[in-house]
PDB file of N, CA and C in Angstrom:
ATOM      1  N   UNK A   1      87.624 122.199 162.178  1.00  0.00           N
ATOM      2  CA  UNK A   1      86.947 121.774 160.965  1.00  0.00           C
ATOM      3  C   UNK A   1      87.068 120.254 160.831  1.00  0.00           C
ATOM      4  N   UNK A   2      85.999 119.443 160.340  1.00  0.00           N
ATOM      5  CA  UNK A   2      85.735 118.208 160.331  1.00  0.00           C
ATOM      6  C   UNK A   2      86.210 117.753 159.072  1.00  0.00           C
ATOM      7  N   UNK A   3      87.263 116.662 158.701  1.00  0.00           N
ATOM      8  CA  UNK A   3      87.960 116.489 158.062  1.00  0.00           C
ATOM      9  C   UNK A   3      87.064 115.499 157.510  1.00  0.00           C
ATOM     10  N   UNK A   4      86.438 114.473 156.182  1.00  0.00           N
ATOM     11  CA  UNK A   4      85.693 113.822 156.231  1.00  0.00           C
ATOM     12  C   UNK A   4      86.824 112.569 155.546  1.00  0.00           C
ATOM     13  N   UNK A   5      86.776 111.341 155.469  1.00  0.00           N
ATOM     14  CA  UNK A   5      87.294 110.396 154.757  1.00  0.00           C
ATOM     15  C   UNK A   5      86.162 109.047 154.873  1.00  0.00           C
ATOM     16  N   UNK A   6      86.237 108.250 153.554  1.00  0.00           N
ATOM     17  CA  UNK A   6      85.481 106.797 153.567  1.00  0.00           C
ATOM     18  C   UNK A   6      86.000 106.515 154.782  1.00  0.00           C
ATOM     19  N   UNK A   7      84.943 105.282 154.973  1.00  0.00           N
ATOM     20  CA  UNK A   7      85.060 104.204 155.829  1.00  0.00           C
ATOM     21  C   UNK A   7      86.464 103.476 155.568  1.00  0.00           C
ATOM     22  N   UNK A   8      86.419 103.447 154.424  1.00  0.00           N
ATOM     23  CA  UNK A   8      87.284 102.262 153.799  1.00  0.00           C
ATOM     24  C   UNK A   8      89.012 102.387 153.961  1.00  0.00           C
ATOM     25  N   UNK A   9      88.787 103.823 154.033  1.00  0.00           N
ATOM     26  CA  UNK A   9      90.471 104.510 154.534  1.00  0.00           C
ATOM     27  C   UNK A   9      90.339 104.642 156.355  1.00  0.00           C
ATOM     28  N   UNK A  10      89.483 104.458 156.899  1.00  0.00           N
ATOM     29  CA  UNK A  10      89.906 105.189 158.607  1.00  0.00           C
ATOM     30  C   UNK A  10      88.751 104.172 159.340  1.00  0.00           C
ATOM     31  N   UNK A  11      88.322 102.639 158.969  1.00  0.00           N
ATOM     32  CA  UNK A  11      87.659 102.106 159.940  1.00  0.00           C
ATOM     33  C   UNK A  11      87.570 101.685 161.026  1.00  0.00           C
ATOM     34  N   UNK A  12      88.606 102.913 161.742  1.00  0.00           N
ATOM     35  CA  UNK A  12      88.425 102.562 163.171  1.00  0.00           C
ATOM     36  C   UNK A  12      87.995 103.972 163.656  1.00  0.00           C
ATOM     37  N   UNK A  13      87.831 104.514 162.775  1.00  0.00           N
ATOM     38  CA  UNK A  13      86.145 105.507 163.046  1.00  0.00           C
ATOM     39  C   UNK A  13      85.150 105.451 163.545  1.00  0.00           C
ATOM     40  N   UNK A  14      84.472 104.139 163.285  1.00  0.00           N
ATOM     41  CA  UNK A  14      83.110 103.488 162.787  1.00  0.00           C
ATOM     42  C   UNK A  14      83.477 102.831 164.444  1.00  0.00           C
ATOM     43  N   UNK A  15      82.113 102.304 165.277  1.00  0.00           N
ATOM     44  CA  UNK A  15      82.059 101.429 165.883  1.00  0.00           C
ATOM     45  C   UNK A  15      82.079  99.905 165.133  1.00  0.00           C
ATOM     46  N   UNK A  16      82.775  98.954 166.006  1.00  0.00           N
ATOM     47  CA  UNK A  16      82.738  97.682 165.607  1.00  0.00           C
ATOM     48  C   UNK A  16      81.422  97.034 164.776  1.00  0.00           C
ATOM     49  N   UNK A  17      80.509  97.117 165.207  1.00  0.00           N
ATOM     50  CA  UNK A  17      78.913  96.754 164.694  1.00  0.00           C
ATOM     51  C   UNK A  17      78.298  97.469 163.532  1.00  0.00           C
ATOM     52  N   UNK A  18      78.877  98.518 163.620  1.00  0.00           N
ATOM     53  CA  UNK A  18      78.711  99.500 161.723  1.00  0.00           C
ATOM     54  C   UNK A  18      79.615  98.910 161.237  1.00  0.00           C
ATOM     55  N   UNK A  19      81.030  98.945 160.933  1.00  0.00           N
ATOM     56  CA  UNK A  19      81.759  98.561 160.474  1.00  0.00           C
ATOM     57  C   UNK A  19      81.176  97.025 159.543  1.00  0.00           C
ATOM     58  N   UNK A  20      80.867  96.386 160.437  1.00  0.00           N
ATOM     59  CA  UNK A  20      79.833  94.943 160.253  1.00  0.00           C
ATOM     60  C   UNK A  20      79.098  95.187 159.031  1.00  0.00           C
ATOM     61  N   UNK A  21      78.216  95.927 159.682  1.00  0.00           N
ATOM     62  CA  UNK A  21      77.088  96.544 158.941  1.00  0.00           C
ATOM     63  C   UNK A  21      77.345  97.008 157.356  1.00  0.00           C
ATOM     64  N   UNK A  22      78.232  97.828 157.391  1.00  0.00           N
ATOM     65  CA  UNK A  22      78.697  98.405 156.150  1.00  0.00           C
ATOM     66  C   UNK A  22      79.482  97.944 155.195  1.00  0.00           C
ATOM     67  N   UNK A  23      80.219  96.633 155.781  1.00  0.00           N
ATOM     68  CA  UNK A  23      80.783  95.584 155.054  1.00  0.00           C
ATOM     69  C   UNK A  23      80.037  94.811 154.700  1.00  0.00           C
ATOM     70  N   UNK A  24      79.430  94.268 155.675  1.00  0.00           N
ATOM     71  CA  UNK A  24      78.143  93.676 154.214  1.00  0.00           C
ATOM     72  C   UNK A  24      77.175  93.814 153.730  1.00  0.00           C
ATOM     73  N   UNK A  25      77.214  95.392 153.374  1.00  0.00           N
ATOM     74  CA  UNK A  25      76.515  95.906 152.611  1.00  0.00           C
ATOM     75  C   UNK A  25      77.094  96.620 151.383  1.00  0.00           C
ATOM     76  N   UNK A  26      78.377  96.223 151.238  1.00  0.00           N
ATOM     77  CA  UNK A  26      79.788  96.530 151.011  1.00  0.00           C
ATOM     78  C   UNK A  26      79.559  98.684 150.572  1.00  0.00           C
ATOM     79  N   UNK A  27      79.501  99.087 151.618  1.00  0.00           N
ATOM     80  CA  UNK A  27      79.265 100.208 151.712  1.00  0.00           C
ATOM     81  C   UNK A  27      80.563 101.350 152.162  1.00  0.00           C
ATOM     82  N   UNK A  28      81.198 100.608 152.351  1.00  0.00           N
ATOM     83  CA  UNK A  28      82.486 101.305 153.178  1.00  0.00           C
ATOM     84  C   UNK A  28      83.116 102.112 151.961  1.00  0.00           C
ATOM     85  N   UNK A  29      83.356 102.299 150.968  1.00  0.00           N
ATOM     86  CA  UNK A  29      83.590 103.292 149.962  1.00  0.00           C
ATOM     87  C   UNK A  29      82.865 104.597 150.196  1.00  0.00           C
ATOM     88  N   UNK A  30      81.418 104.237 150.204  1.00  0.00           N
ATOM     89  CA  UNK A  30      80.777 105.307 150.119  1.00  0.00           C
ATOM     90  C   UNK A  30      79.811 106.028 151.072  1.00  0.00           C
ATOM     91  N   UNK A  31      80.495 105.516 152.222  1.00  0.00           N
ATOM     92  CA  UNK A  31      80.217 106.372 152.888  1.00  0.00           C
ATOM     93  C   UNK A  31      81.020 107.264 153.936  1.00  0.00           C
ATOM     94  N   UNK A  32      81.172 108.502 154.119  1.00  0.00           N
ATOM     95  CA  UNK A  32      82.075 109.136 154.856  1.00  0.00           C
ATOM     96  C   UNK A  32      82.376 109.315 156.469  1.00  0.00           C
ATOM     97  N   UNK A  33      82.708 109.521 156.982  1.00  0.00           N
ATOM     98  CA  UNK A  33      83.019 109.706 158.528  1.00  0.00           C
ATOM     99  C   UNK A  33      84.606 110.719 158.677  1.00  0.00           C
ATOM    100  N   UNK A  34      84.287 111.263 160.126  1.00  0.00           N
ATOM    101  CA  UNK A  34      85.333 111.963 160.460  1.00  0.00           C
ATOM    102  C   UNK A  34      85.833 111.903 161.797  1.00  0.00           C
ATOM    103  N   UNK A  35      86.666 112.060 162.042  1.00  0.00           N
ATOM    104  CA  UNK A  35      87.406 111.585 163.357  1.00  0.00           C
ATOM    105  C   UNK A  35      87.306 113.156 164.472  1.00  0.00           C
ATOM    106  N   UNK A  36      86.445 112.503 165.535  1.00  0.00           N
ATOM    107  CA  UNK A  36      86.464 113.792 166.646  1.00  0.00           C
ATOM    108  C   UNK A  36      86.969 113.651 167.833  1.00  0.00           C
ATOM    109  N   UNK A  37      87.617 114.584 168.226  1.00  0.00           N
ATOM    110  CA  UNK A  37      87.563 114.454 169.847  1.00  0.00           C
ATOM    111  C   UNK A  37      86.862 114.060 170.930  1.00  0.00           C
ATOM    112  N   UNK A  38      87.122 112.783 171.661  1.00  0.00           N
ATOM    113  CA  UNK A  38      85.907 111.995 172.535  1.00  0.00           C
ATOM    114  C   UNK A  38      85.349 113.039 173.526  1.00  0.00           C
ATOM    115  N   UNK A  39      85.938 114.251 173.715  1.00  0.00           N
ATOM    116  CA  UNK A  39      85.420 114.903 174.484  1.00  0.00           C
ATOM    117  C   UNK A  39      84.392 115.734 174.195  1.00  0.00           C
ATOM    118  N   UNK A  40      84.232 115.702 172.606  1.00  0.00           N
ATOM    119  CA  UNK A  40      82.966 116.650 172.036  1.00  0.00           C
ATOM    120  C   UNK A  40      81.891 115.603 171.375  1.00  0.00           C
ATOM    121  N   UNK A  41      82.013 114.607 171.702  1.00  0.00           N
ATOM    122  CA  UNK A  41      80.973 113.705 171.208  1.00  0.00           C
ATOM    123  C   UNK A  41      79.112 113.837 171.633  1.00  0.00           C
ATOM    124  N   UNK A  42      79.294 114.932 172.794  1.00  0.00           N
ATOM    125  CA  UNK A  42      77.887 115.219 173.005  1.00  0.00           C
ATOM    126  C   UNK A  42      77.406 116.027 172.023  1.00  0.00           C
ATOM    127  N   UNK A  43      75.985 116.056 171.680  1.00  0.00           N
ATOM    128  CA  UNK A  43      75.670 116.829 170.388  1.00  0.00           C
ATOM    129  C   UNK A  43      76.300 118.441 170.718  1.00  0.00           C
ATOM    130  N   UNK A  44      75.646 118.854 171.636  1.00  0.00           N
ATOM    131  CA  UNK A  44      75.809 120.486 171.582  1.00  0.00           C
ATOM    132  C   UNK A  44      77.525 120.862 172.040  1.00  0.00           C
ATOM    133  N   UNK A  45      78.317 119.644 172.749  1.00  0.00           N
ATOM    134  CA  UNK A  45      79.739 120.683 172.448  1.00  0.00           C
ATOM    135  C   UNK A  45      80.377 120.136 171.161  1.00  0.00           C
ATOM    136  N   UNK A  46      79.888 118.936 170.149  1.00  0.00           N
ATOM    137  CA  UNK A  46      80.158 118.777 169.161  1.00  0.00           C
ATOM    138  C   UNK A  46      79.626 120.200 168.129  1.00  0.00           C
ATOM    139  N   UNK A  47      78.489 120.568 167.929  1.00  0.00           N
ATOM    140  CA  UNK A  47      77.773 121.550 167.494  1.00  0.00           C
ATOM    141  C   UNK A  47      79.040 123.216 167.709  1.00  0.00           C
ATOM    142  N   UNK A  48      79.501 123.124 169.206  1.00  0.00           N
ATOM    143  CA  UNK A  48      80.400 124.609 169.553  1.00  0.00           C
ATOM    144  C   UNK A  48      81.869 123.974 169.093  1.00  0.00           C
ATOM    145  N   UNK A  49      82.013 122.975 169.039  1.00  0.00           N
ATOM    146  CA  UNK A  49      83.576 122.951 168.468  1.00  0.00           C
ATOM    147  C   UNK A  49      84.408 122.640 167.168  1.00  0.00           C
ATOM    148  N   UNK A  50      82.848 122.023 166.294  1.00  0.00           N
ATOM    149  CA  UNK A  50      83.524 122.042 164.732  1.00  0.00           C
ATOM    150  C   UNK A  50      82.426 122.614 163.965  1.00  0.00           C
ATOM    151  N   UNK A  51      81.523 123.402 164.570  1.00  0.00           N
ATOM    152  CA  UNK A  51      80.131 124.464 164.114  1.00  0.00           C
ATOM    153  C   UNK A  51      79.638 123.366 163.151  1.00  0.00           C
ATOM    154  N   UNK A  52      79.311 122.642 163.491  1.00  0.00           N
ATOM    155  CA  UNK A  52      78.104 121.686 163.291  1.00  0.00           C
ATOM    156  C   UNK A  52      76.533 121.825 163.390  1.00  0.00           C
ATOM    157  N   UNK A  53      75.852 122.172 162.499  1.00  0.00           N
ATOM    158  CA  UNK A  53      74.509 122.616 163.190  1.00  0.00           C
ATOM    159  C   UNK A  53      73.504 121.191 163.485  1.00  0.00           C
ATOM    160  N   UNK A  54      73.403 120.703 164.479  1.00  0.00           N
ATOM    161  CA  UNK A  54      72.540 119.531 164.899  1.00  0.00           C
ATOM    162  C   UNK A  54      71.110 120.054 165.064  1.00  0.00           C
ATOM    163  N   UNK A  55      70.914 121.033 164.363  1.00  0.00           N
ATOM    164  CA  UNK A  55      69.326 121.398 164.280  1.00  0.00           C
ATOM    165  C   UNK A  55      68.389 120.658 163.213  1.00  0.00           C
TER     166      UNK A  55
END
């Protein structure tokens, strides 16, 4: 299960260039992200390992 937290608590979530992005847009409060395993980062074994529907 995908745990969600702001930007603003876990920005090393975010790639370097969002991070950017979302700071100056001062967005990092509100928006969420969750931390996955680099090994499920493709859509469909992301989709089989935290039942994500990417449909």
């Amino acid at each position: 299960m995908l745990e969600f937290v702001s930007v603003a608590s876990h920005p090393e979530y975010v790639a370097p260039k969002m991070l950017s992005f979302l700071k100056s847009h001062e967005l990092t409060d509100k928006i969420q992200v969750a931390q996955i395993d680099p090994q499920y980062a493709d859509g469909e074994k992301l989709s089989e390992a935290y039942g994500v529907d990417i449909n």
